[in-house]
PDB file of N, CA and C in Angstrom:
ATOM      1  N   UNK A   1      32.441  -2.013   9.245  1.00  0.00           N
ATOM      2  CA  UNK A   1      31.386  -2.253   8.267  1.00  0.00           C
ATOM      3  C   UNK A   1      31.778  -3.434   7.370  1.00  0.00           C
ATOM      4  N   UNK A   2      30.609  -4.338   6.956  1.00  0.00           N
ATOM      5  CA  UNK A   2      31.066  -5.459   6.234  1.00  0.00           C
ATOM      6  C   UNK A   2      30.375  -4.859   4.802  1.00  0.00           C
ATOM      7  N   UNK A   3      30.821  -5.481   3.793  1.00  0.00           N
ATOM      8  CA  UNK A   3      30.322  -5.424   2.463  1.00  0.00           C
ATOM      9  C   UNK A   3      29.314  -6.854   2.164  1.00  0.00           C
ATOM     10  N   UNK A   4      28.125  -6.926   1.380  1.00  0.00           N
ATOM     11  CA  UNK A   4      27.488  -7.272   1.534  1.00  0.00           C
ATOM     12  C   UNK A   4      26.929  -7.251  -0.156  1.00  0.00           C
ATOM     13  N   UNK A   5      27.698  -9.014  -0.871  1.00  0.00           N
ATOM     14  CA  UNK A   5      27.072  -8.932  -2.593  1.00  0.00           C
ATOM     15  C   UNK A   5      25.669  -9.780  -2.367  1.00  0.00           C
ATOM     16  N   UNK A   6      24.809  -9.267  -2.996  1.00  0.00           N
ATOM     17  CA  UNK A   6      23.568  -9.744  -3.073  1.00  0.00           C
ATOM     18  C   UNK A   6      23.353 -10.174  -4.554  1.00  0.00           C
ATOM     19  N   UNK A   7      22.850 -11.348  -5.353  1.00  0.00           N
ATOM     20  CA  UNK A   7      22.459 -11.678  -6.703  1.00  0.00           C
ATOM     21  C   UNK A   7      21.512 -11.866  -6.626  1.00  0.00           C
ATOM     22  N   UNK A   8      20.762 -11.723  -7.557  1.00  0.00           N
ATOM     23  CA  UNK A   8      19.514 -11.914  -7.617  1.00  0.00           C
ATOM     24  C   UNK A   8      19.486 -13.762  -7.697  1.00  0.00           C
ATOM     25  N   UNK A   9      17.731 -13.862  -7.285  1.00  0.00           N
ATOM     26  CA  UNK A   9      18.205 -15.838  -6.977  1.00  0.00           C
ATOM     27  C   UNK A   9      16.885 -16.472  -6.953  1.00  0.00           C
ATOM     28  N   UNK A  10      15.994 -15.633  -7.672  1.00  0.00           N
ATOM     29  CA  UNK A  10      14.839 -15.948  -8.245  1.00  0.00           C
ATOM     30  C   UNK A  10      14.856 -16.281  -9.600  1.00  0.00           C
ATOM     31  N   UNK A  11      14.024 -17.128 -10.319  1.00  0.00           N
ATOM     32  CA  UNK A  11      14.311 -17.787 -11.667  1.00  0.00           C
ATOM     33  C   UNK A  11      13.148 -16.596 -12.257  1.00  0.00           C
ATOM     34  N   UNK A  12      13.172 -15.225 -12.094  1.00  0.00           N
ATOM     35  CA  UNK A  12      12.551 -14.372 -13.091  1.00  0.00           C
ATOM     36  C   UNK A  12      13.669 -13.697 -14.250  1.00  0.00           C
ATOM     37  N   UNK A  13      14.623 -14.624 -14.346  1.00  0.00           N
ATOM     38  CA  UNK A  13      15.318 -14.501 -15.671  1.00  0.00           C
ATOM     39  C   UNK A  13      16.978 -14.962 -15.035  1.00  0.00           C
ATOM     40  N   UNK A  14      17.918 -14.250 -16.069  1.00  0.00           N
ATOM     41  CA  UNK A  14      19.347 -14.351 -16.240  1.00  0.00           C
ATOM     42  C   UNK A  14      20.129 -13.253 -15.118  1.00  0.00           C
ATOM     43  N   UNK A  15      20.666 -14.259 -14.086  1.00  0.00           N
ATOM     44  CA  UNK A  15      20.907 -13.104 -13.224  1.00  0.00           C
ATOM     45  C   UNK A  15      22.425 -12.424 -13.400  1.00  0.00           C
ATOM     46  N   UNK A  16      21.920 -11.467 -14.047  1.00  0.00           N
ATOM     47  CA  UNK A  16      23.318 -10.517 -14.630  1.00  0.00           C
ATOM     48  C   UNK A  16      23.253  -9.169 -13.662  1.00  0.00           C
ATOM     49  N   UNK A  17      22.481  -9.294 -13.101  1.00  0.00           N
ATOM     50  CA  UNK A  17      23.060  -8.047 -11.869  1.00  0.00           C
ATOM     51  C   UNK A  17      23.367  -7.547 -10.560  1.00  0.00           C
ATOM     52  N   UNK A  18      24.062  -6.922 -10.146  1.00  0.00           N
ATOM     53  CA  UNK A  18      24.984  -7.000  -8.745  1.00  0.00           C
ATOM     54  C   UNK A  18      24.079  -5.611  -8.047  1.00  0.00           C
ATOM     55  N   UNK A  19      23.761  -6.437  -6.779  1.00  0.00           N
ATOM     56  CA  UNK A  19      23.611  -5.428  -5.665  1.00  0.00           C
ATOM     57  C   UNK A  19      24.407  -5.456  -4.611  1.00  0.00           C
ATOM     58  N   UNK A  20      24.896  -4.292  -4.221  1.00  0.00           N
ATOM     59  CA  UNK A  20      25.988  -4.565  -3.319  1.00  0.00           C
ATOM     60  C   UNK A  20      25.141  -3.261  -2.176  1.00  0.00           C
ATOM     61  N   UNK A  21      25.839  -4.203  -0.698  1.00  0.00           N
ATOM     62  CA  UNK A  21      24.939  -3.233  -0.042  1.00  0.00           C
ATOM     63  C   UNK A  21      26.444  -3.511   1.478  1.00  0.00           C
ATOM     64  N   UNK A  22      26.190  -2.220   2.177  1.00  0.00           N
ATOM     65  CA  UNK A  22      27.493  -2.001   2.767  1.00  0.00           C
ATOM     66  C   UNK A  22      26.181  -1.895   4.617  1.00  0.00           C
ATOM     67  N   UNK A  23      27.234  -2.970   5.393  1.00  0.00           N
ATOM     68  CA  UNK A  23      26.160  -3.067   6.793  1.00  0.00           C
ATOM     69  C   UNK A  23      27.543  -3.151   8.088  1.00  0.00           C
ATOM     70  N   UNK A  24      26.626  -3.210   9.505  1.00  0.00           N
ATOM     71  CA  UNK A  24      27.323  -3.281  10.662  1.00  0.00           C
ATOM     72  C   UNK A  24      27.647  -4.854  10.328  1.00  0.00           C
ATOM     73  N   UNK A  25      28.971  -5.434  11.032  1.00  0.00           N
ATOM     74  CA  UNK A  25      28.733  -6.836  11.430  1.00  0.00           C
ATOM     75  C   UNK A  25      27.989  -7.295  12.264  1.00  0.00           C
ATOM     76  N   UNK A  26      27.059  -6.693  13.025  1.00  0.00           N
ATOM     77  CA  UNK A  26      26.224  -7.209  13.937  1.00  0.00           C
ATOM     78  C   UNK A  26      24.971  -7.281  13.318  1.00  0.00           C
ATOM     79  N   UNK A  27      24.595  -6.312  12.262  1.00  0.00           N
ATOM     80  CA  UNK A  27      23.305  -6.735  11.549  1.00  0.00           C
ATOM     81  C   UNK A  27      23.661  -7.734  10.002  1.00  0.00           C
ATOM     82  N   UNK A  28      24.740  -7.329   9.687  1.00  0.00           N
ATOM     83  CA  UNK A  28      24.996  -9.320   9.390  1.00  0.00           C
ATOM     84  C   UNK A  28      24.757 -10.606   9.585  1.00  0.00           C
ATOM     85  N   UNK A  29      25.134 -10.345  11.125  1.00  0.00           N
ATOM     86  CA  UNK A  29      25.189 -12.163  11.782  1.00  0.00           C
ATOM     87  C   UNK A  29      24.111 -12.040  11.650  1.00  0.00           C
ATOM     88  N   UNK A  30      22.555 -11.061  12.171  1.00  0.00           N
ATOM     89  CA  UNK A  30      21.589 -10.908  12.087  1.00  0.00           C
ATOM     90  C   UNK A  30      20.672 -11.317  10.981  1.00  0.00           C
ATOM     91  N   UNK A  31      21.154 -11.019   9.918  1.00  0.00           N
ATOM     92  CA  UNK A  31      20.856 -11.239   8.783  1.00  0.00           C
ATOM     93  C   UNK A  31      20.794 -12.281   8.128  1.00  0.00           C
ATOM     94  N   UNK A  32      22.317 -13.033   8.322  1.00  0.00           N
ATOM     95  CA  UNK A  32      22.542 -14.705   8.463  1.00  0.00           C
ATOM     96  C   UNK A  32      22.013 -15.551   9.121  1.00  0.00           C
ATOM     97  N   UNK A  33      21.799 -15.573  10.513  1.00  0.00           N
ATOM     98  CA  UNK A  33      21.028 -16.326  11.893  1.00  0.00           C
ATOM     99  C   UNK A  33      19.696 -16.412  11.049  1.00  0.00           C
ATOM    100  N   UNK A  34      19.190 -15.254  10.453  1.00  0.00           N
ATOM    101  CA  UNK A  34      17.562 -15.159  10.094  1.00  0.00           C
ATOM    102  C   UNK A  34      17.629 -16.417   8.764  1.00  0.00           C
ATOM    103  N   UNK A  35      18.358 -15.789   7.808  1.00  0.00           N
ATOM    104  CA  UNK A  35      18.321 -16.592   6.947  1.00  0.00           C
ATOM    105  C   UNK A  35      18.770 -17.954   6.785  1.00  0.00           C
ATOM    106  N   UNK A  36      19.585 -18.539   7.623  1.00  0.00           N
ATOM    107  CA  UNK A  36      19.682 -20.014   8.024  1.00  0.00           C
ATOM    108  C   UNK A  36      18.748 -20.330   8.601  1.00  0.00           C
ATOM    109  N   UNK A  37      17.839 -19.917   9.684  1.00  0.00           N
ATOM    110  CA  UNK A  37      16.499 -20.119  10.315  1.00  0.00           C
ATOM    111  C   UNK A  37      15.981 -20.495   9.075  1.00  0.00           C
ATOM    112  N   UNK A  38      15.507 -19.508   7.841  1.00  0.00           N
ATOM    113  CA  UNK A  38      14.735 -19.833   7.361  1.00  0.00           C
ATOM    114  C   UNK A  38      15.610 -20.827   5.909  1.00  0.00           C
ATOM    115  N   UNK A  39      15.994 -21.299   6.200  1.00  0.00           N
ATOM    116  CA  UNK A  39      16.632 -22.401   5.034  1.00  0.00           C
ATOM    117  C   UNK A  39      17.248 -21.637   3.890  1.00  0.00           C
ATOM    118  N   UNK A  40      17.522 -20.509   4.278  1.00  0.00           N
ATOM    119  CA  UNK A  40      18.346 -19.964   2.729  1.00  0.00           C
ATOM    120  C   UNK A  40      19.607 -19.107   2.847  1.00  0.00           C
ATOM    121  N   UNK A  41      20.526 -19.484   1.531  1.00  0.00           N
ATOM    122  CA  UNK A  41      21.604 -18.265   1.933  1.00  0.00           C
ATOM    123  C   UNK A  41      21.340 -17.099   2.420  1.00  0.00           C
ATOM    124  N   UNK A  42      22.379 -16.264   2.960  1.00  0.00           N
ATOM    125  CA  UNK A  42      21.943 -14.795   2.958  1.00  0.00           C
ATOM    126  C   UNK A  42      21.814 -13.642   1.445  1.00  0.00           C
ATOM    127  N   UNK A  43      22.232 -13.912   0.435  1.00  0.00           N
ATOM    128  CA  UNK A  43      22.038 -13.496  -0.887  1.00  0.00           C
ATOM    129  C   UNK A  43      20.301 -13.970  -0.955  1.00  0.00           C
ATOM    130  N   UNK A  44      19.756 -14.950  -0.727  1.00  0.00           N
ATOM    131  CA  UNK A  44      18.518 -15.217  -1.314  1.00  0.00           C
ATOM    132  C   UNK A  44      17.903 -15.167  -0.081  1.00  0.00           C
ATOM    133  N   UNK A  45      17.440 -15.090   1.106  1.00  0.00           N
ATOM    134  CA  UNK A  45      17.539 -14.010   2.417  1.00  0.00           C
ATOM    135  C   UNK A  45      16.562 -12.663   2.282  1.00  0.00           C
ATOM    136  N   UNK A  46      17.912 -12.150   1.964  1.00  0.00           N
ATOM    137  CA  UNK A  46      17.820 -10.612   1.419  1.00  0.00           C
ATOM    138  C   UNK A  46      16.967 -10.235  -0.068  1.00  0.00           C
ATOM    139  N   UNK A  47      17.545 -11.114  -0.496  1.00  0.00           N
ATOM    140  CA  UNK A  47      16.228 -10.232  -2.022  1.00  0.00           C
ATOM    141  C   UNK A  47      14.802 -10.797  -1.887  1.00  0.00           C
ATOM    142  N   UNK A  48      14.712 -12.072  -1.349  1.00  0.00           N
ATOM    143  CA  UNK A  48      12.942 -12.324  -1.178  1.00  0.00           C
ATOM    144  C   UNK A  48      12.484 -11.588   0.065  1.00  0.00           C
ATOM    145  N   UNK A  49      13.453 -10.666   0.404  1.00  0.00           N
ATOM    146  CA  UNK A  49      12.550  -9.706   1.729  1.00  0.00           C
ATOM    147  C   UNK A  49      12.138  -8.860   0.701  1.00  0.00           C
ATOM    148  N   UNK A  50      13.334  -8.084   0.375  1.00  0.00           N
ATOM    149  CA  UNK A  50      13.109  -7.107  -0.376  1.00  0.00           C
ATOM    150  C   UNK A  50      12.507  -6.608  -1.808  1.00  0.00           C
ATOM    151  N   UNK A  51      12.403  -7.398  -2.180  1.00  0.00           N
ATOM    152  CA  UNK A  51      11.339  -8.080  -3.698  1.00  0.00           C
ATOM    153  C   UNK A  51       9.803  -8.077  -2.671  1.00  0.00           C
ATOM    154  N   UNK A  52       9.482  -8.655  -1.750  1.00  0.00           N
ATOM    155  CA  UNK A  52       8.404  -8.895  -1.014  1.00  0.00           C
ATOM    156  C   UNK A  52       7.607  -7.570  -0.557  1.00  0.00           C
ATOM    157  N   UNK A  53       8.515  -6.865  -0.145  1.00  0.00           N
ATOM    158  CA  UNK A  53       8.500  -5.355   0.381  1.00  0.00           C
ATOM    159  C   UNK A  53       8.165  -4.350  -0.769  1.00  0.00           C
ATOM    160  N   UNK A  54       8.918  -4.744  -2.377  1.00  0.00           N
ATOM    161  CA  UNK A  54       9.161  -3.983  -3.228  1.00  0.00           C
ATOM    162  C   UNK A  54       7.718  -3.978  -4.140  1.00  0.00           C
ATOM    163  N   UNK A  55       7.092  -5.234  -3.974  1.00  0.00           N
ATOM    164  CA  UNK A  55       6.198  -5.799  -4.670  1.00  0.00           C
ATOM    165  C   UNK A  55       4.739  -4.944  -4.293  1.00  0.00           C
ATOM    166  N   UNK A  56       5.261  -5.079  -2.475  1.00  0.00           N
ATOM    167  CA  UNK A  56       4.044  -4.747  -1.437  1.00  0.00           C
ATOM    168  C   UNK A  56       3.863  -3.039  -1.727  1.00  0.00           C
ATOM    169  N   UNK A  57       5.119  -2.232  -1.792  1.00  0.00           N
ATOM    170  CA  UNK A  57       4.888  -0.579  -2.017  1.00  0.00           C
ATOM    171  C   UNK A  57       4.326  -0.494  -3.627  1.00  0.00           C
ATOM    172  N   UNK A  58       5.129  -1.401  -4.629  1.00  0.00           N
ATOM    173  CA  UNK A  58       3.986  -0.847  -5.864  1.00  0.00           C
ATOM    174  C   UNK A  58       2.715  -1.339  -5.857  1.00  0.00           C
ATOM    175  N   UNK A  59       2.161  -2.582  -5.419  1.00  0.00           N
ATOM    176  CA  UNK A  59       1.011  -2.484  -5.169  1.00  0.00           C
ATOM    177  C   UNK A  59      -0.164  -1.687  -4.509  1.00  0.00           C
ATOM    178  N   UNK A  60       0.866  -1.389  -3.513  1.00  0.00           N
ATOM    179  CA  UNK A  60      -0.004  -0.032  -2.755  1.00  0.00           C
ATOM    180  C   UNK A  60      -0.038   1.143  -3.511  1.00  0.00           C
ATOM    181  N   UNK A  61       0.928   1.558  -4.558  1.00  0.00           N
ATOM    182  CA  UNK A  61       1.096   2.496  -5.780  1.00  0.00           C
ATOM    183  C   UNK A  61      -0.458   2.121  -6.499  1.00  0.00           C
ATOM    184  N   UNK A  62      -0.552   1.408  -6.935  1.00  0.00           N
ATOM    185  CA  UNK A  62      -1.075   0.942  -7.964  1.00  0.00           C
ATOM    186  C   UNK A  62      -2.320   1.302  -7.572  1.00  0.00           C
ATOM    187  N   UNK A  63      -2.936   0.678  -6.617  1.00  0.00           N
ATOM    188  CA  UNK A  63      -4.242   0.945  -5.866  1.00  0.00           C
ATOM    189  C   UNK A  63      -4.774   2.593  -6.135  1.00  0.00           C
ATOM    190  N   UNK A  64      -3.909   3.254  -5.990  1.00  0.00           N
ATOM    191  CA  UNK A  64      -3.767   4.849  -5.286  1.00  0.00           C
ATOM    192  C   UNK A  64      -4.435   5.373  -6.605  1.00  0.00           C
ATOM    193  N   UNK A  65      -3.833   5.020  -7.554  1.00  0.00           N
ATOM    194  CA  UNK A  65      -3.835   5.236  -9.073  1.00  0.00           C
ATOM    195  C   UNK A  65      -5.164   5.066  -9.762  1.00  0.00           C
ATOM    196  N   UNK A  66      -5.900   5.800 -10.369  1.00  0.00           N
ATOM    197  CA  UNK A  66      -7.467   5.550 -11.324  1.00  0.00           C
ATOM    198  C   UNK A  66      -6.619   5.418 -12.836  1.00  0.00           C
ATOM    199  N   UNK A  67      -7.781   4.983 -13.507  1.00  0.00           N
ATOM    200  CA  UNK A  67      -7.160   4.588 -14.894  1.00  0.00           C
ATOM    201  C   UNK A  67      -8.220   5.819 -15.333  1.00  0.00           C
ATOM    202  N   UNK A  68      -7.816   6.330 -16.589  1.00  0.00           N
ATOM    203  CA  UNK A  68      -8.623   7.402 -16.971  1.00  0.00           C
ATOM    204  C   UNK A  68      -9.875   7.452 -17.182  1.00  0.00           C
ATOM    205  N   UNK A  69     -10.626   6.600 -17.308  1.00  0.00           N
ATOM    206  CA  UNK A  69     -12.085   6.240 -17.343  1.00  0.00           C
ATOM    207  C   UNK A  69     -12.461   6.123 -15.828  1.00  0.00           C
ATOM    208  N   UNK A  70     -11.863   5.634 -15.070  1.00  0.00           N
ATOM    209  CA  UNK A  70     -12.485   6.087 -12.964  1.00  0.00           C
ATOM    210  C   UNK A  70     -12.074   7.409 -12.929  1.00  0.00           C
ATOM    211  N   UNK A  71     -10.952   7.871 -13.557  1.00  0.00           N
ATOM    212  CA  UNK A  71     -11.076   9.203 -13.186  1.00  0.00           C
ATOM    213  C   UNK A  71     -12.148  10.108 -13.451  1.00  0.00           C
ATOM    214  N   UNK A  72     -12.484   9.994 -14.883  1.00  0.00           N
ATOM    215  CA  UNK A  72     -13.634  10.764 -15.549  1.00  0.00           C
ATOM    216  C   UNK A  72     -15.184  10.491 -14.706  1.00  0.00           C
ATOM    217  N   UNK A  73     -15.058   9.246 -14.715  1.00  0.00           N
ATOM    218  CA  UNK A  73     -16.651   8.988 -13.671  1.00  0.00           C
ATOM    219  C   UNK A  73     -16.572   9.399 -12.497  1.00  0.00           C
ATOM    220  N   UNK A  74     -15.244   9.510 -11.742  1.00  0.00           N
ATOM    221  CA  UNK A  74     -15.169   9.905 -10.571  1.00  0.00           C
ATOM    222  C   UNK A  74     -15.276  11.645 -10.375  1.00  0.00           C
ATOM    223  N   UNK A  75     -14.798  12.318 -11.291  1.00  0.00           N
ATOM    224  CA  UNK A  75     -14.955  14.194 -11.547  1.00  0.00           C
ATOM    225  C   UNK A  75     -16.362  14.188 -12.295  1.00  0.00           C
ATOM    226  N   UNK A  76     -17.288  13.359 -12.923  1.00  0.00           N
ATOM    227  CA  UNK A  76     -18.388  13.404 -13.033  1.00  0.00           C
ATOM    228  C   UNK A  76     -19.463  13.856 -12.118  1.00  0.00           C
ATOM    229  N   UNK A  77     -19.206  12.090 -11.122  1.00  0.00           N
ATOM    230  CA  UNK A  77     -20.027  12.286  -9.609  1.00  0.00           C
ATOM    231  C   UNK A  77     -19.711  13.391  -8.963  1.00  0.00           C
ATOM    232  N   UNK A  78     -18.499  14.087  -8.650  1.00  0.00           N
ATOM    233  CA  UNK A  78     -17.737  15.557  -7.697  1.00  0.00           C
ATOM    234  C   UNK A  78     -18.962  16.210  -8.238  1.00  0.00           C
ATOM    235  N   UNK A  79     -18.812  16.469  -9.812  1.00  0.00           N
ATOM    236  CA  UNK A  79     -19.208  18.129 -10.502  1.00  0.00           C
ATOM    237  C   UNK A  79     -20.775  17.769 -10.728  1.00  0.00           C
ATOM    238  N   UNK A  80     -21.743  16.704 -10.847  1.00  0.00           N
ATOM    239  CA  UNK A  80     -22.501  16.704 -10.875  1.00  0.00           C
ATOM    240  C   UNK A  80     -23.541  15.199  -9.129  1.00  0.00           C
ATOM    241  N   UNK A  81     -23.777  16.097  -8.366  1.00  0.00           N
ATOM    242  CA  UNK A  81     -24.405  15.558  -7.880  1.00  0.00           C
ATOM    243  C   UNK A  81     -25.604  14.843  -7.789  1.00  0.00           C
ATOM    244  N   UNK A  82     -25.599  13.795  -7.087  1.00  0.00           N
ATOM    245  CA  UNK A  82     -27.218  13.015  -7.123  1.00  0.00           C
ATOM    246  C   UNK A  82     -28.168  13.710  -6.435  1.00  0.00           C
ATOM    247  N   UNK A  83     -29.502  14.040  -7.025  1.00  0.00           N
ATOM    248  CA  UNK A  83     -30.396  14.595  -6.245  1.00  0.00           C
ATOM    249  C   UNK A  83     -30.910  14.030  -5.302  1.00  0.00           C
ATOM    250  N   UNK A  84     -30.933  14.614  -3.737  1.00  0.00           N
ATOM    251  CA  UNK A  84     -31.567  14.518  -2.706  1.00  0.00           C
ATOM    252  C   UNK A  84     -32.708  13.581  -2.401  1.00  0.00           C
ATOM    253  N   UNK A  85     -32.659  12.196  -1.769  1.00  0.00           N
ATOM    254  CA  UNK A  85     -33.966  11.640  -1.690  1.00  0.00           C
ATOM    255  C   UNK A  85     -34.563  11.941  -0.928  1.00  0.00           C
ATOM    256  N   UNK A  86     -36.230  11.740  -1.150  1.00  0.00           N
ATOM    257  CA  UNK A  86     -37.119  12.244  -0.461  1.00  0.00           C
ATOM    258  C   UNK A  86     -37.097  11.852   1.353  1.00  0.00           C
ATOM    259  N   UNK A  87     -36.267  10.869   1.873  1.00  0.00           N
ATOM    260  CA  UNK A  87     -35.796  10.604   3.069  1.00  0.00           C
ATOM    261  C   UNK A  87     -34.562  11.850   3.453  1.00  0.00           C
ATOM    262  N   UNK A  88     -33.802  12.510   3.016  1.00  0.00           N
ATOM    263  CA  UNK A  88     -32.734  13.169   3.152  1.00  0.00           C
ATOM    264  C   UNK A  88     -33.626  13.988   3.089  1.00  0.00           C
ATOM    265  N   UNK A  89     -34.549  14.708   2.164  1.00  0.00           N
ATOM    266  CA  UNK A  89     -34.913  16.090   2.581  1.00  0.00           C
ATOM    267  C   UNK A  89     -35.795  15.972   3.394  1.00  0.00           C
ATOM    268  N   UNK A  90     -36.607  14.928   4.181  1.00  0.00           N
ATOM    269  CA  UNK A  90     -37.267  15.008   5.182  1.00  0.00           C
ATOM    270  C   UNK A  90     -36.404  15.280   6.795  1.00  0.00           C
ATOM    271  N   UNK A  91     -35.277  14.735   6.288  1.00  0.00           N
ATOM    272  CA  UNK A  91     -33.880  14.665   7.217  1.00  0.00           C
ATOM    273  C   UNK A  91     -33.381  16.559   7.472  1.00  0.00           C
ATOM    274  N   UNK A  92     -33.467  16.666   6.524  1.00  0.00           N
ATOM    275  CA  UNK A  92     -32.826  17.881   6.381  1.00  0.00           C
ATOM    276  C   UNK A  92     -33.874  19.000   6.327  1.00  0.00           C
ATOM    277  N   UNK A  93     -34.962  18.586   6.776  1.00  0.00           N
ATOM    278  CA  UNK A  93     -36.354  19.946   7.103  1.00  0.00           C
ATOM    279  C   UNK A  93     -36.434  19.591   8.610  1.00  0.00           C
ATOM    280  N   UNK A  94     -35.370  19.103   9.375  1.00  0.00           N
ATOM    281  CA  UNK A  94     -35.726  18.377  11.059  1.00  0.00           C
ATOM    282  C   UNK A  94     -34.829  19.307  12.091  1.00  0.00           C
ATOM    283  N   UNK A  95     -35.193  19.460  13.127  1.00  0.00           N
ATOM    284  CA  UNK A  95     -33.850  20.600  13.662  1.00  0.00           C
ATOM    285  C   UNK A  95     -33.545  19.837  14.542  1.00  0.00           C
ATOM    286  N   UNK A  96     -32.262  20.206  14.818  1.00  0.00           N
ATOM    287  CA  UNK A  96     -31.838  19.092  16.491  1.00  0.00           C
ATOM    288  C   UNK A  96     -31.804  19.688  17.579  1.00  0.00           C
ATOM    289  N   UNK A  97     -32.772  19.437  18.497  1.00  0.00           N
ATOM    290  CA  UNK A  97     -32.636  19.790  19.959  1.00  0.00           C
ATOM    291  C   UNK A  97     -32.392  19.093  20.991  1.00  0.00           C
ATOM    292  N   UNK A  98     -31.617  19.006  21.756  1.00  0.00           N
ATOM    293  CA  UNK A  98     -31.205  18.618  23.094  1.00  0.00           C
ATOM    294  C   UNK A  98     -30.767  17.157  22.518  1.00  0.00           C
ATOM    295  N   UNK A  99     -30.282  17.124  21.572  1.00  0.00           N
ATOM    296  CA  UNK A  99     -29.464  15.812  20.597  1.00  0.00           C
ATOM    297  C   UNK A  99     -30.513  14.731  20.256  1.00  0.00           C
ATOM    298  N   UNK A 100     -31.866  15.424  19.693  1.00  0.00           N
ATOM    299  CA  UNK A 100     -32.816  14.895  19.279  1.00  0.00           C
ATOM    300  C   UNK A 100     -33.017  15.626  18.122  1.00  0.00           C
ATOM    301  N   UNK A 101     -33.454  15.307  17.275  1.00  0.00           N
ATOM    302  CA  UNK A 101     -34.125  15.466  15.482  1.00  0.00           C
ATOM    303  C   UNK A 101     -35.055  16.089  15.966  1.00  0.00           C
ATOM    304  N   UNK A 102     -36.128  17.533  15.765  1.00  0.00           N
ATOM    305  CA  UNK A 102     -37.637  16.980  15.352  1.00  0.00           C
ATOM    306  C   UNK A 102     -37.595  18.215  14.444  1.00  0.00           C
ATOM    307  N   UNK A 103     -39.017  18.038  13.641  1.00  0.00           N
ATOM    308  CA  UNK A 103     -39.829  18.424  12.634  1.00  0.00           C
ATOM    309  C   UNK A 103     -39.491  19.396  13.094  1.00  0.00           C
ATOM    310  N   UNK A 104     -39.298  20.606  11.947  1.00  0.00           N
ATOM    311  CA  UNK A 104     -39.878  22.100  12.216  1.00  0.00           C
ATOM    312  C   UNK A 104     -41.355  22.039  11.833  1.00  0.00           C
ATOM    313  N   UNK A 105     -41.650  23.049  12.457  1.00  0.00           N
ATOM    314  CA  UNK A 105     -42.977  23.672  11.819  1.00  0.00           C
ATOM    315  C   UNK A 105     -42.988  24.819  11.127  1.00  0.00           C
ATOM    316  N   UNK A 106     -43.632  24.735  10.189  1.00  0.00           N
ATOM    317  CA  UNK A 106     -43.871  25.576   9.103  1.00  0.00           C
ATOM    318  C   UNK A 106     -44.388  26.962   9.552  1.00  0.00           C
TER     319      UNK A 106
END
């Protein structure tokens, strides 16, 4: 197993903190090969994946999430429904036979 210091290497401030992350040497070279491909150390490599990734799950958080006013309109619509338009209850006075709609009769 190789050891593996990562710094942060984005200019979103003063980089005062250490990630250290412990890997195979084969997903190393891996890791390196990628990140020379793409023009960067492997320290800056690794955190714009993972910042990218990190960014991508709270956003998907975020989405998931109502702010208390969608919530309230949203348990509004649940507990109070829209009344039936006059197309839906014509829909819903129709019976289905042989995977056809028709009219009942009264």
């Amino acid at each position: 197993m190789t050891n593996v210091t990562v710094f942060p290497t984005d200019a979103r401030g003063v980089k005062n903190a250490r990630v250290e992350l412990k890997t195979s040497s084969d997903l190393k070279d891996v890791l390196r090969e990628a990140a020379m491909a793409a023009g960067l150390d492997l320290s800056a490599f690794i955190l714009n994946a993972a910042l990218e990734r990190a960014e991508s799950v709270l956003d998907n958080q975020r989405r998931r999430q109502l702010s208390e006013e969608s919530w309230q309109q949203l348990n509004q619509l649940i507990s109070e429904p829209a009344a039936p338009t006059l197309a839906l209850q014509a829909l819903m006075r129709r019976r289905k036979t042989d995977g056809k709609y028709k009219k009942c009769s009264k």
